[in-house]
Protein backbone atom coordinates (compact mmCIF):
# COMPACT_ATOMS: atom_id res chain seq x y z
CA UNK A 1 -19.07 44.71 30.70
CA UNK A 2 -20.84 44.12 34.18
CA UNK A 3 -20.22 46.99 36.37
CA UNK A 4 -20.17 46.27 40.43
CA UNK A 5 -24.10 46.89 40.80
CA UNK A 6 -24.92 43.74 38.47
CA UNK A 7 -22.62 41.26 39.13
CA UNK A 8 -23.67 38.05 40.59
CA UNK A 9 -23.87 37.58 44.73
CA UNK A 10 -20.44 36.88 45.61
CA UNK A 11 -18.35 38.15 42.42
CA UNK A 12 -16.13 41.02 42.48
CA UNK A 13 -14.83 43.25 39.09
CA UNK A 14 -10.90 42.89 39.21
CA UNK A 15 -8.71 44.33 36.88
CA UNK A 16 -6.02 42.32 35.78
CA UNK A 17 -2.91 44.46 37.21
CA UNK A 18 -4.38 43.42 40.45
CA UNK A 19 -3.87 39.57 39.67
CA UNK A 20 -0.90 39.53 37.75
CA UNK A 21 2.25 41.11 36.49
CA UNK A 22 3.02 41.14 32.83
CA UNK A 23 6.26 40.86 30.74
CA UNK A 24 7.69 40.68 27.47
CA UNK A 25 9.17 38.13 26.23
CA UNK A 26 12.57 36.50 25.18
CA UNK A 27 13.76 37.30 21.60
CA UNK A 28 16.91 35.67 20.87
CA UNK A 29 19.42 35.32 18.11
CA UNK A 30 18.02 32.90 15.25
CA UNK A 31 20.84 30.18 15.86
CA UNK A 32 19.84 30.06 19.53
CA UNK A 33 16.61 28.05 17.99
CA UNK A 34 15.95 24.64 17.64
CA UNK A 35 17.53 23.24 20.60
CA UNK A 36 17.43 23.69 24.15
CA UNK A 37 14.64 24.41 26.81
CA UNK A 38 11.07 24.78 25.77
CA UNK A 39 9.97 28.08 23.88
CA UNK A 40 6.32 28.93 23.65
CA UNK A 41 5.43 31.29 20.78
CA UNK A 42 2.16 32.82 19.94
CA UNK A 43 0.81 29.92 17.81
CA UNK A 44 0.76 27.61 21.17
CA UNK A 45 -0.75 30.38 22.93
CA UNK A 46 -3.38 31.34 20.20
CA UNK A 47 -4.09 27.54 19.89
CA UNK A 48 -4.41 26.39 23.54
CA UNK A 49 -6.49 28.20 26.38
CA UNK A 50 -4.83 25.29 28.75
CA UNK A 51 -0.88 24.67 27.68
CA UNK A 52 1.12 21.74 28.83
CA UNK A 53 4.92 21.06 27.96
CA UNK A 54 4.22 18.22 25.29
CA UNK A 55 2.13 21.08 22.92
CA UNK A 56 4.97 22.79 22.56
CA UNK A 57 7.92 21.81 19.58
CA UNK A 58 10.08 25.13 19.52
CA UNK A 59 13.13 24.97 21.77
CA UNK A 60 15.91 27.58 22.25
CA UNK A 61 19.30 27.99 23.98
CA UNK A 62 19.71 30.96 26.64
CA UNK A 63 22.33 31.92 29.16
CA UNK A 64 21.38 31.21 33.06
CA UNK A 65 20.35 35.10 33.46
CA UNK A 66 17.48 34.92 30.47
CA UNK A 67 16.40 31.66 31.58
CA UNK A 68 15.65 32.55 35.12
CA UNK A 69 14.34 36.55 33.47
CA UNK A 70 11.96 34.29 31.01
CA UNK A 71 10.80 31.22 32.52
CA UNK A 72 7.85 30.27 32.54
CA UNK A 73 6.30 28.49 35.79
CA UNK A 74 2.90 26.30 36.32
CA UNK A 75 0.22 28.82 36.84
CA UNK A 76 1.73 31.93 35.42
CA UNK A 77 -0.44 33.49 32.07
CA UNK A 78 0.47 33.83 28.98
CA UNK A 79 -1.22 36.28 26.13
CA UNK A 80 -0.05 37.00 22.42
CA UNK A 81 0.55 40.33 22.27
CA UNK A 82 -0.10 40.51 18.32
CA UNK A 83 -2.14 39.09 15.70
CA UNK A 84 -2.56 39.11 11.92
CA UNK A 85 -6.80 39.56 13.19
CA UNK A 86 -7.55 41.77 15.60
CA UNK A 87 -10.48 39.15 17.21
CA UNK A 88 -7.32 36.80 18.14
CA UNK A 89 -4.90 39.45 19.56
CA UNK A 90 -4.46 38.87 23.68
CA UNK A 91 -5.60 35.29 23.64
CA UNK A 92 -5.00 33.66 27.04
CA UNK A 93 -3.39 30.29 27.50
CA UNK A 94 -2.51 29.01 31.09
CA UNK A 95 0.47 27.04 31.20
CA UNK A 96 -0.09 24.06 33.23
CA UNK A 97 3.31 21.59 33.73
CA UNK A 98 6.26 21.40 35.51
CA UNK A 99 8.64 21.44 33.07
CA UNK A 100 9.88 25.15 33.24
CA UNK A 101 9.56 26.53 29.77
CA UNK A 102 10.58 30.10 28.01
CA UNK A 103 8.31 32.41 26.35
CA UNK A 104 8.97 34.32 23.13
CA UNK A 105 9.15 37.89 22.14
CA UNK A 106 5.30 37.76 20.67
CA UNK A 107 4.58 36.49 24.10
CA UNK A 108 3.81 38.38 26.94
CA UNK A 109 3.50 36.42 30.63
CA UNK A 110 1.18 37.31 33.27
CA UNK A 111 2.87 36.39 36.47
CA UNK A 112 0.38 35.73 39.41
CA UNK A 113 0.28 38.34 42.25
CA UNK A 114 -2.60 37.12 43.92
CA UNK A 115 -3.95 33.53 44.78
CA UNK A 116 -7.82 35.01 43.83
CA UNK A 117 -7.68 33.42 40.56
CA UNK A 118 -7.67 29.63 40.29
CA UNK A 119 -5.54 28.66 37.48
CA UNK A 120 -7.57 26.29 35.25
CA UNK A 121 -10.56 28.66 35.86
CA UNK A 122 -8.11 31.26 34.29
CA UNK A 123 -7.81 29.89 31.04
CA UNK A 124 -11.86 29.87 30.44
CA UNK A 125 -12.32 32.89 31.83
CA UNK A 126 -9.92 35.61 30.16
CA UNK A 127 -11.37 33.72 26.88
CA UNK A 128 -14.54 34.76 28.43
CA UNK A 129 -17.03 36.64 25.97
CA UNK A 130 -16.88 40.21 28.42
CA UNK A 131 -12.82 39.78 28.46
CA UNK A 132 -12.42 39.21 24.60
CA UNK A 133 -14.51 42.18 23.66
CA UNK A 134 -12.25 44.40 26.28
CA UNK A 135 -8.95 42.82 24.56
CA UNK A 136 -9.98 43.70 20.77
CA UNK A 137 -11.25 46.72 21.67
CA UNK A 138 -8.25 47.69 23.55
CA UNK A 139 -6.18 46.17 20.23
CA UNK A 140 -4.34 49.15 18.32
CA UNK A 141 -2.93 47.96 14.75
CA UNK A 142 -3.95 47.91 11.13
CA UNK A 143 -2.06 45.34 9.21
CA UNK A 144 -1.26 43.65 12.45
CA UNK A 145 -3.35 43.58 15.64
CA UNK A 146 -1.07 44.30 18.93
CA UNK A 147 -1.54 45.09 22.81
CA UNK A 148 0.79 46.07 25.10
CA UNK A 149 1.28 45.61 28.81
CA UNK A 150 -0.59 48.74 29.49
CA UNK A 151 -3.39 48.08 27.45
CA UNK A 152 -3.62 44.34 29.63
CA UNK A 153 -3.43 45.90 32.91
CA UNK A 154 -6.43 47.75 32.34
CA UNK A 155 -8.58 44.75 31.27
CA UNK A 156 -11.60 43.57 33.89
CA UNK A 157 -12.69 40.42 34.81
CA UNK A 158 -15.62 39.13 36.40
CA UNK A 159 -14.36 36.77 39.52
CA UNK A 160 -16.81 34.10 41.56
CA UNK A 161 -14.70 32.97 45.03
CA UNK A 162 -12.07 30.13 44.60
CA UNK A 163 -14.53 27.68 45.11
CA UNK A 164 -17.06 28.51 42.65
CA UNK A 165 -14.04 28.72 40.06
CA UNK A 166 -12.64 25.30 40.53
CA UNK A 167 -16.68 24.01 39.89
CA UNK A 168 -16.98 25.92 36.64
CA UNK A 169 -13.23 24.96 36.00
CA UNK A 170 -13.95 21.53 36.23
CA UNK A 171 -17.61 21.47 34.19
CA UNK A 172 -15.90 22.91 31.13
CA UNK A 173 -12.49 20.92 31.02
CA UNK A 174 -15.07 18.04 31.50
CA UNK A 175 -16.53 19.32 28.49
CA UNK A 176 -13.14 19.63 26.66
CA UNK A 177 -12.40 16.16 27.72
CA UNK A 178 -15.42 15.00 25.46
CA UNK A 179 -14.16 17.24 22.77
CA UNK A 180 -10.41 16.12 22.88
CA UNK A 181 -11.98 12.66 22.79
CA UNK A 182 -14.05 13.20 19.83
CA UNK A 183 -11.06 14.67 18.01
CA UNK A 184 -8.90 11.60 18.75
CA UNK A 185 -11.61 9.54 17.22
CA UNK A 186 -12.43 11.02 14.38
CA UNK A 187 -8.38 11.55 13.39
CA UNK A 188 -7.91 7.51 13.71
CA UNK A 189 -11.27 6.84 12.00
CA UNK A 190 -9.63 8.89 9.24
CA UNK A 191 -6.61 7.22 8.93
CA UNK A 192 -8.51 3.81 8.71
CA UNK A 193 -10.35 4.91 6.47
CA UNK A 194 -7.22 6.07 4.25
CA UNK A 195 -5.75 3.05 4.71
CA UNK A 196 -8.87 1.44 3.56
CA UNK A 197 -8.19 3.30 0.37
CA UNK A 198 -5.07 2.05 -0.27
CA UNK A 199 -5.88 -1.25 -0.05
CA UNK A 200 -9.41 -1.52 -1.73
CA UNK A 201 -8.08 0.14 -4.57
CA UNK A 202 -5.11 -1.77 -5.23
CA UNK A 203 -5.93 -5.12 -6.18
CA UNK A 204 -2.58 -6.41 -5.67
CA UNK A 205 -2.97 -5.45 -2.05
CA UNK A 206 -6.77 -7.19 -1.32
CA UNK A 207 -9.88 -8.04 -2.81
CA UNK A 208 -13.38 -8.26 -1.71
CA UNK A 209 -14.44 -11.65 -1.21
CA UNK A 210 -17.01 -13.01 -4.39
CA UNK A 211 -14.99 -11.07 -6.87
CA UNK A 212 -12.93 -12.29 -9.65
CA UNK A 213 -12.91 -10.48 -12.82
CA UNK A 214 -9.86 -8.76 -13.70
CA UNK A 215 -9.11 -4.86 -13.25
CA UNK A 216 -8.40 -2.88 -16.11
CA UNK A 217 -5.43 -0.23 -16.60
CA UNK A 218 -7.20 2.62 -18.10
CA UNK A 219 -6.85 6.73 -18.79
CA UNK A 220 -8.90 8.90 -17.05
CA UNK A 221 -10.75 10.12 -20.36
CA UNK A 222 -12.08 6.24 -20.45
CA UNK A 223 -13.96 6.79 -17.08
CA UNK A 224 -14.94 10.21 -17.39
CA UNK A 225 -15.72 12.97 -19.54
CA UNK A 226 -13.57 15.93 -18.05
CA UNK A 227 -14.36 19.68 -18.51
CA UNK A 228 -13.48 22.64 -17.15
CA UNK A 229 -14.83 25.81 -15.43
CA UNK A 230 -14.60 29.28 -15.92
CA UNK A 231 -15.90 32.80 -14.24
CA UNK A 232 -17.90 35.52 -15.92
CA UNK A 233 -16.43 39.18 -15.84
CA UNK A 234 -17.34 40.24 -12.27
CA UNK A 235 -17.56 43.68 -13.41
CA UNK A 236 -20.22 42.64 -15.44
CA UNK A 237 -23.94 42.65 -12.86
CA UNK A 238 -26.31 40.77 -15.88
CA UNK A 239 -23.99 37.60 -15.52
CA UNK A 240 -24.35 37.06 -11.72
CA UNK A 241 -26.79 36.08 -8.93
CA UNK A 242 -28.80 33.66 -11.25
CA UNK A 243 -30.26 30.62 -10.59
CA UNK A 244 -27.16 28.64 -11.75
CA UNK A 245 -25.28 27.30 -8.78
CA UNK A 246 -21.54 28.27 -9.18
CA UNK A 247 -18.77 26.33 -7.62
CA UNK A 248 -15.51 27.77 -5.90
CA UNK A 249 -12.97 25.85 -3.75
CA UNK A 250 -14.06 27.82 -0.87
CA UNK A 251 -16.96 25.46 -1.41
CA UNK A 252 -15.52 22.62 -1.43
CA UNK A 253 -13.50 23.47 2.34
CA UNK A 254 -16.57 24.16 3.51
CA UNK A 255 -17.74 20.69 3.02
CA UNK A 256 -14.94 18.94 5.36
CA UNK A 257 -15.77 15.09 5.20
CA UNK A 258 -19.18 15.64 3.60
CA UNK A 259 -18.85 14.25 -0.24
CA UNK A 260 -21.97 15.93 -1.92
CA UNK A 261 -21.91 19.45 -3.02
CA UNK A 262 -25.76 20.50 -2.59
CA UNK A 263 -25.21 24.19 -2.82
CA UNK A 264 -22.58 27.26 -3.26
CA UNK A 265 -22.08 30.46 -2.22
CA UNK A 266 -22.34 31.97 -5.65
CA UNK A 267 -24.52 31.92 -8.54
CA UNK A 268 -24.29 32.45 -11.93
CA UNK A 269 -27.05 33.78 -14.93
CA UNK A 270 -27.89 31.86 -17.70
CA UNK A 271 -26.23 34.89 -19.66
CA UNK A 272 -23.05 34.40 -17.61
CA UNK A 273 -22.75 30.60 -18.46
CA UNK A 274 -22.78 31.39 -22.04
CA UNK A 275 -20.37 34.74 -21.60
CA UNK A 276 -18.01 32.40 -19.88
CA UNK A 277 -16.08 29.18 -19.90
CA UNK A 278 -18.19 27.96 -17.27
CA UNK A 279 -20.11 24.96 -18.22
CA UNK A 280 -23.41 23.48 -16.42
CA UNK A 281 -22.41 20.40 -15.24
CA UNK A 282 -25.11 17.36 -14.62
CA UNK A 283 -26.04 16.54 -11.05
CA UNK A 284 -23.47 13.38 -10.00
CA UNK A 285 -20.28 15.11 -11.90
CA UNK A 286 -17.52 14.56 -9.56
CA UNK A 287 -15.88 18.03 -9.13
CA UNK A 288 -12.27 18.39 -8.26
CA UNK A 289 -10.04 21.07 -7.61
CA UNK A 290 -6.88 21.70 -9.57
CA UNK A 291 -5.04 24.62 -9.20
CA UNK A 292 -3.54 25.28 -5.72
CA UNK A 293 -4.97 22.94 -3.69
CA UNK A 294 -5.26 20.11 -5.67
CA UNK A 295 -7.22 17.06 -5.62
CA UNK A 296 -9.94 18.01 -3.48
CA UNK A 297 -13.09 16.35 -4.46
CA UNK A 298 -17.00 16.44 -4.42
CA UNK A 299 -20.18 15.29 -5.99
CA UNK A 300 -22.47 17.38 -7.09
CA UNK A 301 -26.08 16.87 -6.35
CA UNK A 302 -27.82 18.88 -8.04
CA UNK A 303 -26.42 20.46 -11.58
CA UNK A 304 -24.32 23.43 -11.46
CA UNK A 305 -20.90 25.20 -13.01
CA UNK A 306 -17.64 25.70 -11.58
CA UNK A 307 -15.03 28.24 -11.99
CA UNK A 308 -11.50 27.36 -13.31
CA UNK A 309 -9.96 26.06 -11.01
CA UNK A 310 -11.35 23.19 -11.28
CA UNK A 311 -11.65 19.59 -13.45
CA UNK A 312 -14.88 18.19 -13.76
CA UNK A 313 -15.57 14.34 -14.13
CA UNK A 314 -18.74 12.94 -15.50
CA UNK A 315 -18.67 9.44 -15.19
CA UNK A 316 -19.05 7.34 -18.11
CA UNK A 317 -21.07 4.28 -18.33
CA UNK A 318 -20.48 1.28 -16.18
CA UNK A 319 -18.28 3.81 -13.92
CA UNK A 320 -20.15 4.24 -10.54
CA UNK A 321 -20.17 7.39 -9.37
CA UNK A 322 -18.98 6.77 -5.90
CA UNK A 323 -16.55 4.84 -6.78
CA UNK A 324 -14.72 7.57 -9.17
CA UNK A 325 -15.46 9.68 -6.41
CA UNK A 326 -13.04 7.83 -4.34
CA UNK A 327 -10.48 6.56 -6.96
CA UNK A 328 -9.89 10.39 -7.68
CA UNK A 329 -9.54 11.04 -4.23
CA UNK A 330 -7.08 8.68 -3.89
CA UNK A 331 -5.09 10.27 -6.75
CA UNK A 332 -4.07 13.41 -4.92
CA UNK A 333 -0.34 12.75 -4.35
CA UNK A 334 -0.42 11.57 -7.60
CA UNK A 335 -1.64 14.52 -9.26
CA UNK A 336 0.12 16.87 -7.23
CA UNK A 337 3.50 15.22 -8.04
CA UNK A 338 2.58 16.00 -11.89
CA UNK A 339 2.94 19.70 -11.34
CA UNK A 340 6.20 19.30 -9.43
CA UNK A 341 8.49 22.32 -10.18
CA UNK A 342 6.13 24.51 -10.99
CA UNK A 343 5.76 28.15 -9.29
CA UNK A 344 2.07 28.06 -8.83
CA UNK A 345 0.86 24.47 -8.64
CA UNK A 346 -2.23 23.39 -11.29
CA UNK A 347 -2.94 20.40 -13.19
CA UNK A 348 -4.22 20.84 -17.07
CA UNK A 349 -6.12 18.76 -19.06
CA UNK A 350 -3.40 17.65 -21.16
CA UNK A 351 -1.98 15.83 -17.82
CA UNK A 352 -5.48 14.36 -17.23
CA UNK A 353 -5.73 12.88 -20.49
CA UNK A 354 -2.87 10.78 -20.08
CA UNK A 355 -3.22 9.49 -16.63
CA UNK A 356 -3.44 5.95 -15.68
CA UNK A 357 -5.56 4.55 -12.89
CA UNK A 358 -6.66 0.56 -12.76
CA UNK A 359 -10.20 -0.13 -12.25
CA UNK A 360 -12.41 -3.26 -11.65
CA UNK A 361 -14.24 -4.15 -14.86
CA UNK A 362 -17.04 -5.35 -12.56
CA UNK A 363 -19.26 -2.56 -12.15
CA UNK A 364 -20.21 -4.81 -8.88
CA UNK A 365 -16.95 -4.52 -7.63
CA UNK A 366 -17.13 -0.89 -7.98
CA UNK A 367 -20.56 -0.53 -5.88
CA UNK A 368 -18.74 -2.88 -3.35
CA UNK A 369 -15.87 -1.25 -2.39
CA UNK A 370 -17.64 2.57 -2.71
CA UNK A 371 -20.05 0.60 -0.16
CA UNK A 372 -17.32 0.23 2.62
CA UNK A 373 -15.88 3.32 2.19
CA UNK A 374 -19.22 4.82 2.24
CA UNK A 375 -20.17 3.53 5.50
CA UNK A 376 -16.53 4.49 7.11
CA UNK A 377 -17.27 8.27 5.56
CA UNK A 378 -21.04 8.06 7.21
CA UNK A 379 -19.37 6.82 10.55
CA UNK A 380 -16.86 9.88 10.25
CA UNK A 381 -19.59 12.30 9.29
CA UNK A 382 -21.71 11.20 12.64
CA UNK A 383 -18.76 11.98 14.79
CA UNK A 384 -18.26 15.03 13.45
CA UNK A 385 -21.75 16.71 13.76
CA UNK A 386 -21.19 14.92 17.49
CA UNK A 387 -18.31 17.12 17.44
CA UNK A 388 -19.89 20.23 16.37
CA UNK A 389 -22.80 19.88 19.11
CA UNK A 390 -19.96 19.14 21.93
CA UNK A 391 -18.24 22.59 21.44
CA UNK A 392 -21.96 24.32 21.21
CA UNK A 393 -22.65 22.53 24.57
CA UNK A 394 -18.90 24.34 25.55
CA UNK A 395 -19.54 27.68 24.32
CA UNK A 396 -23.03 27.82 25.75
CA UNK A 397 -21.78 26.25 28.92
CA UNK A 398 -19.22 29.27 29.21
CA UNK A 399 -21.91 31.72 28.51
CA UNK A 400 -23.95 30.60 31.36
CA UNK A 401 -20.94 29.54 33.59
CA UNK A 402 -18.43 32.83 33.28
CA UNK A 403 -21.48 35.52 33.70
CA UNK A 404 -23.28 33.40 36.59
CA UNK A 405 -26.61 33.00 34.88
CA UNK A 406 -25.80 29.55 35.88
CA UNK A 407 -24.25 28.44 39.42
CA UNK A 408 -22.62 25.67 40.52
CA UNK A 409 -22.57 26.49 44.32
C-alpha cells in the first residue's frame, strides 16, 4: 500500500469513510421477488465493475419507506459484502443509470460524501490491485468470505485530482469497449457457426454443392470403435506421474473453442495403465465426456488415456476424423436427453451402441463439410486469443494507470 511519502505528485491517500457512506441492504420477504423495481444482488455486483439498469433481471416489491431507505442512485457504490472466495469478497461495481434501482441484503451501498472521486474512475479503481489486497485481507470468514461496513471504512485508496481520473477513466472503458466488442463477436460467430451445424449435418436441410451420393443411417459402433477410461488407485505413488498423458474433463474446459487435446494436467505410469481401466488411446481418438457434463468433445493429438468419465471414439475407416469430431458434437442434446431422469447424469456404452446418427457415404463429403466448420472454428479461435491479449492490454493498463507509473496529464 503506498503510504503519503511515495505517492505520485498530485495524489492524496483517502480512506474510504471520507468518500462515502455505507449501508446494508434490503432483505425482503421471498414473495416480494420477481416483480417490481430493480434489485441488484451480489452476482451483478461481483460481475460488473460499471452497472447499468439493463444488467440487472431480479426485481422486488417494497413499500414507499424501503424504497426511498434502499435506492440506489447514479453514482452511489456498491460492494458484496460476502463471498463463497475470499479474493471476490468487497468487489466494487458503480452503478451508472437513471433508473433508480434497490440493492439486496448481500449488498452493501457506498453513498458519495464527497465529489473527489469521479464515478467511472471509481469502478477501476476500488478494483485496483492496492484496494483488492486491503479488501481480502480485511475479509473475516471460513466457509464464506464477508466484510462489514467497518472493515470498508477503513480501506485506502490512492486518488489523482478529478481531472487525471476522468483521463484514466476514459483509457480503460476505451479498453473495455474493445473487449465488450470482441465478446459480441465471438458470441454471434458462435451461433453461426452452430447453426452451420445444424444444417451441414442434416442433409434434408442443405448440401454442399458437387455432392450427390446418398447418406447413410448408421450406429455409432459403425463409425467408431468406443472405449472407456479409468483411474489408477491414487493412493497408490508407482501408478502416477509417468509419461502417459492422462485425460480429465478439467482438461477438456480448459480447452474452450480449441478442438485438439495436446496435453493434460496429469499423467499416468505404464504400471498404472495396466492396474487400471484406463486404456492408451491412439493420437486422433475423439474424446468425449460422459458423465456430468456430457458431450464435450476433443481430439487428441498425441496418444494418451482418459479417466472414466469419459467415451472414447476411434474412427473407423473412411470416417474422417474431423468430421466425427463434429457429428459428436452435434449430438449433445441428444445424448443428454438419453440419461433423462436420472440422479446423476452419465451415458454408458450400452446407450452408445445403439445410437443412430446419418452420415455421408462420401468420405469427400465428410472432408468438405469438416472444412467449413474448420475454418469458422479457426476464425473463432483468432478472436479469442484477440480477446485474451485485449484484457492483458486492460490489466496492464490499470497497473500503470491506478499507481501513476503512467500519466495521462
Amino acid at each position: 500500500m503506498p503510504t503519503g511519502t511515495n505517492l505520485p505528485k498530485g495524489w492524496s491517500l483517502v480512506q474510504l469513510s471520507q468518500l462515502m457512506k455505507f449501508q446494508n441492504g434490503l432483505n425482503s420477504d421471498k414473495s416480494a421477488y420477481g416483480r417490481g423495481l430493480r434489485f441488484a444482488n451480489v452476482l451483478e455486483v461481483i460481475t460488473h465493475s460499471h452497472l447499468f439498469a439493463n444488467m440487472i433481471p431480479g426485481r422486488v416489491i417494497t413499500s414507499v419507506s424501503e424504497t426511498n431507505r434502499y435506492l440506489v442512485q447514479k453514482g452511489d457504490l456498491l460492494f458484496n459484502r460476502t463471498s463463497e472466495t475470499q479474493e471476490e469478497v468487497g468487489l466494487a461495481s458503480v452503478y451508472l443509470d437513471d433508473e433508480p434501482i434497490l440493492f439486496g441484503g448481500f449488498v452493501l451501498r457506498g453513498k458519495p460524501i464527497s465529489d473527489a472521486l469521479d464515478p467511472v474512475f471509481a469502478g477501476y479503481g476500488l478494483r485496483s490491485k492496492i484496494v483488492r489486497e486491503q479488501i481480502i485481507a480485511a475479509g473475516q470468514g471460513g466457509i464464506r468470505a464477508n466484510i462489514g461496513q467497518q472493515s470498508l471504512s477503513k480501506i485506502k485508496v490512492a486518488l489523482p485530482g478529478k481531472l487525471e481520473q476522468k483521463a484514466i477513466a476514459e483509457a480503460l472503458s476505451d479498453a473495455d469497449a474493445l473487449i465488450e466488442g470482441l465478446e459480441r463477436l465471438i458470441a454471434k460467430k458462435r451461433l453461426i457457426k452452430q447453426g452451420a451445424m445444424q444444417e451441414l449435418l442434416n442433409p434434408e436441410r442443405r448440401r454442399l454443392p458437387g455432392f450427390s451420393d446418398p447418406w447413410v443411417k448408421k450406429v455409432l459402433p459403425e463409425l467408431a470403435e468406443i472405449r472407456s477410461g479409468g483411474t489408477p488407485s491414487t493412493t497408490n505413488l508407482e501408478l502416477w506421474d509417468g509419461n502417459i498423458a492422462w485425460c480429465t474433463p478439467t482438461d477438456i474446459t480448459a480447452l474452450k473453442s480449441n478442438r485438439f487435446l495436446s496435453q493434460t494436467s496429469r499423467h499416468i505410469t505404464e504400471l498404472g495403465l495396466r492396474k487400471s481401466a484406463a486404456e492408451l488411446l491412439p493420437a486422433g481418438t475423439i474424446v468425449m465426456t460422459s458423465r456430468a457434463t456430457i458431450g464435450e468433445c476433443a481430439i487428441a493429438m498425441t496418444p494418451m488415456s482418459t479417466n472414466q468419465g469419459f467415451k472414447n471414439f476411434i474412427p473407423r475407416p473412411g470416417i474422417d476424423r474431423d468430421f466425427l469430431f463434429y457429428l459428436l458434437s452435434a449430438q449433445k442434446i441428444g445424448f443428454i436427453e438419453l440419461c433423462s431422469g436420472s440422479t446423476f447424469l452419465e451415458i454408458g456404452m450400452s446407450q452408445l451402441r445403439k445410437y443412430h446418427v446419418c452420415v455421408p457415404s462420401s468420405t469427400n463429403e465428410q472432408i468438405a463439410i469438416a472444412g467449413i466448420l474448420n475454418d469458422m472454428n479457426s476464425e473463432i479461435q483468432a478472436l479469442e486469443t484477440r480477446l485474451e491479449k485485449a484484457r492483458a492490454i486492460k490489466e496492464g493498463m490499470m497497473q500503470n494507470l491506478l499507481t501513476g507509473r503512467i500519466r495521462l496529464v
